[in-house]
C-alpha atoms as a PDB file:
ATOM      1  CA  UNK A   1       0.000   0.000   0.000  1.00  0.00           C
ATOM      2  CA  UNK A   2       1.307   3.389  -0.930  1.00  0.00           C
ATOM      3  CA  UNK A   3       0.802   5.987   1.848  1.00  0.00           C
ATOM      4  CA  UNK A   4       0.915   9.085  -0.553  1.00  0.00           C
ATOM      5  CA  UNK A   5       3.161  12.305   0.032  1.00  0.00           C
ATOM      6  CA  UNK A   6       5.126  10.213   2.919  1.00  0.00           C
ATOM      7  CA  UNK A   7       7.579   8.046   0.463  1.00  0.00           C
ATOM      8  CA  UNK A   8       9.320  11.207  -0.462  1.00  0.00           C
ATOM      9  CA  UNK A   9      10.010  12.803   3.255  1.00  0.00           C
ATOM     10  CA  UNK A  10      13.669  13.054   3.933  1.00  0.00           C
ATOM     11  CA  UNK A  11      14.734  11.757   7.871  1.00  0.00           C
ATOM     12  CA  UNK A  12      16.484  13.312  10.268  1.00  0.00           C
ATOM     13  CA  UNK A  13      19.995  11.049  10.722  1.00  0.00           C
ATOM     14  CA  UNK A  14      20.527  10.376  14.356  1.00  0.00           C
ATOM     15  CA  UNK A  15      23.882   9.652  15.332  1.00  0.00           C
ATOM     16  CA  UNK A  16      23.837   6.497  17.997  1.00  0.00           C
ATOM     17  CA  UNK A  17      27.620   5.876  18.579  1.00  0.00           C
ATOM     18  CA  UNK A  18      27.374   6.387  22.330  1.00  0.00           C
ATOM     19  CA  UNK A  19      26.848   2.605  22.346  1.00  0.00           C
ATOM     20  CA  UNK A  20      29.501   1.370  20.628  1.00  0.00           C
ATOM     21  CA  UNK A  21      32.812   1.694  19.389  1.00  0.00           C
ATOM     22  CA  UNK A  22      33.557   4.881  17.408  1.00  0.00           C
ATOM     23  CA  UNK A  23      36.460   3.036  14.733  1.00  0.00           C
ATOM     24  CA  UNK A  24      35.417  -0.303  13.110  1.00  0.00           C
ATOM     25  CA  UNK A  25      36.848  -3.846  14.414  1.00  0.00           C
ATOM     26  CA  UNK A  26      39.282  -3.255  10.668  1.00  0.00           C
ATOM     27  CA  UNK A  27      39.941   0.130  12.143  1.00  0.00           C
ATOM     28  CA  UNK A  28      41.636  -0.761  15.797  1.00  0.00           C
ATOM     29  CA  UNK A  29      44.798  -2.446  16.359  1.00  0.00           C
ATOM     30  CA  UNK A  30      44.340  -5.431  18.911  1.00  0.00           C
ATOM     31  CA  UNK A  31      41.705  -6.609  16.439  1.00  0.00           C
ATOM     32  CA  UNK A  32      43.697  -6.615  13.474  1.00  0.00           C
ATOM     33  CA  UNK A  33      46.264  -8.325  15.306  1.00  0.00           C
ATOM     34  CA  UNK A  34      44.419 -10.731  17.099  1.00  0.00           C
ATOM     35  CA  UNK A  35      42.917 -11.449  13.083  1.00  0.00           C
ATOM     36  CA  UNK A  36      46.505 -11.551  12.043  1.00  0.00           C
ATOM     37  CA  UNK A  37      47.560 -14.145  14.320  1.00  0.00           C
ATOM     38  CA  UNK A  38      44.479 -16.224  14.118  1.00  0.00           C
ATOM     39  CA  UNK A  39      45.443 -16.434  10.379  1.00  0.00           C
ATOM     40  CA  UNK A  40      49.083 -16.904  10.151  1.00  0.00           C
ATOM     41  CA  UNK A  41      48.068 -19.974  13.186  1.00  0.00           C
ATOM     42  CA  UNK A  42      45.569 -21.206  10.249  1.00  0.00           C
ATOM     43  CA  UNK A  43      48.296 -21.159   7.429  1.00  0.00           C
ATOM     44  CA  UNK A  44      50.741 -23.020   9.992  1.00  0.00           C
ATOM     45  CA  UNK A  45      48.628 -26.064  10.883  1.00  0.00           C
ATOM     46  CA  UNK A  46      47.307 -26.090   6.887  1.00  0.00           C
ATOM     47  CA  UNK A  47      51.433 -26.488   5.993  1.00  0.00           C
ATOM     48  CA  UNK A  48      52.071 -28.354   8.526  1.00  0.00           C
ATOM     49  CA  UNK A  49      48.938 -30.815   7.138  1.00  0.00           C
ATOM     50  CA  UNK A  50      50.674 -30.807   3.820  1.00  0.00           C
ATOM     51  CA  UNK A  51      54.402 -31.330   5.107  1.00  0.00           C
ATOM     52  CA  UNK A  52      53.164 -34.433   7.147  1.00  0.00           C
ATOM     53  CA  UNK A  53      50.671 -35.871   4.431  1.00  0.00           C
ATOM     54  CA  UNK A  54      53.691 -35.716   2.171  1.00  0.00           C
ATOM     55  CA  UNK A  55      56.688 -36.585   3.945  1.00  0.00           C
ATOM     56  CA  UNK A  56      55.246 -38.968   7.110  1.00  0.00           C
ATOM     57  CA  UNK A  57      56.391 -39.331  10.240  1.00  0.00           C
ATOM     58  CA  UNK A  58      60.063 -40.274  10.023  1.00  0.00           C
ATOM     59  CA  UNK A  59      62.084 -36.595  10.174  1.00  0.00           C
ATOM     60  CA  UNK A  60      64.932 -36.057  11.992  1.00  0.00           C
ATOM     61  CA  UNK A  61      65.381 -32.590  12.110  1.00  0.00           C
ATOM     62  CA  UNK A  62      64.291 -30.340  14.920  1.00  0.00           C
ATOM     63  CA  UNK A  63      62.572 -27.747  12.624  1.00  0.00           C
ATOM     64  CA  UNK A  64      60.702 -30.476  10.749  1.00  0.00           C
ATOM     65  CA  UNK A  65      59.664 -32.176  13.932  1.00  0.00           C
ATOM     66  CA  UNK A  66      58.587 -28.791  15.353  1.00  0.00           C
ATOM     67  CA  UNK A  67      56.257 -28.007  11.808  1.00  0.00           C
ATOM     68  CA  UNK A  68      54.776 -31.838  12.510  1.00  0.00           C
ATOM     69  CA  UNK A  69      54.333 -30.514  15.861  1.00  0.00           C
ATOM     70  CA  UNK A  70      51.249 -28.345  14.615  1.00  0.00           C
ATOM     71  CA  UNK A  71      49.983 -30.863  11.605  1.00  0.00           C
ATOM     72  CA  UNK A  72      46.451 -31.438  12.164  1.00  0.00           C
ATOM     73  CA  UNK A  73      46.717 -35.062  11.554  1.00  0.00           C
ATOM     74  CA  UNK A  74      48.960 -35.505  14.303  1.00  0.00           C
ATOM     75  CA  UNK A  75      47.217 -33.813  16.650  1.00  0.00           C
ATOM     76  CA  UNK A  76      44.053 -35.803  15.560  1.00  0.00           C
ATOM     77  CA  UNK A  77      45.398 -38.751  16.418  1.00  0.00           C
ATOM     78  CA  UNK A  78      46.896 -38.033  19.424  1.00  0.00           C
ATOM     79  CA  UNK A  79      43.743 -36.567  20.939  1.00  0.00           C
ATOM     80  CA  UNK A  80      41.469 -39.355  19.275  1.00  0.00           C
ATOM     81  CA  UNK A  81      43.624 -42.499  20.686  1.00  0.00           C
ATOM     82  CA  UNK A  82      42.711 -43.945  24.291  1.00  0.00           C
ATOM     83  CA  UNK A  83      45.131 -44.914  27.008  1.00  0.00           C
ATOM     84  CA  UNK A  84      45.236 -47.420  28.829  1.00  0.00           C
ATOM     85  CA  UNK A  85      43.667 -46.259  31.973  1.00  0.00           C
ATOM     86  CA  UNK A  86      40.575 -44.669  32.372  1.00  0.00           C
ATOM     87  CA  UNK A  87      41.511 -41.047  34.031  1.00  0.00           C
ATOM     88  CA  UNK A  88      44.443 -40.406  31.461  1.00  0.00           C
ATOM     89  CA  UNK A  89      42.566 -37.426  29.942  1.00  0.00           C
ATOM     90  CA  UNK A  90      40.636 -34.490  32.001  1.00  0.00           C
END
């Protein structure tokens, strides 16, 4: 339903910022950084994934067992396997 002469009445803008934050998340530092790390943590475990999917579990460097250290597959197994006693994991 049309209501007439109302459609083309301008608004008066109210400005509601009290409430929140005056910059943007993108704006502020300890966002972007806390984004920044999340993402460089994501690219990490993703190589990692690849590095241990392609070369396996036998390395005998410290740098390449540090890498397998974050590999998703490792970790999945590690946390997915049961011990032998009941109260191993919290």
């Amino acid at each position: 339903m049309a209501s007439g002469d109302h459609d083309n009445q301008t608004l008066d803008y109210e400005d509601c910022t009290s409430s929140r934050h005056v910059k943007q998340w993108y704006e502020q530092t300890i966002p972007l950084l806390h984004f920044g790390s999340d993402i460089v943590l994501v690219v990490l475990v993703g190589c990692a994934t690849v590095f241990h999917l392609k070369r396996g579990d036998a390395v005998k460097s410290l740098g390449a067992q540090l890498l397998l250290s974050f590999s998703m597959k490792k970790n999945i197994q590690v946390r997915s396997h049961s011990a032998p006693w009941d109260n191993a994991h919290l």
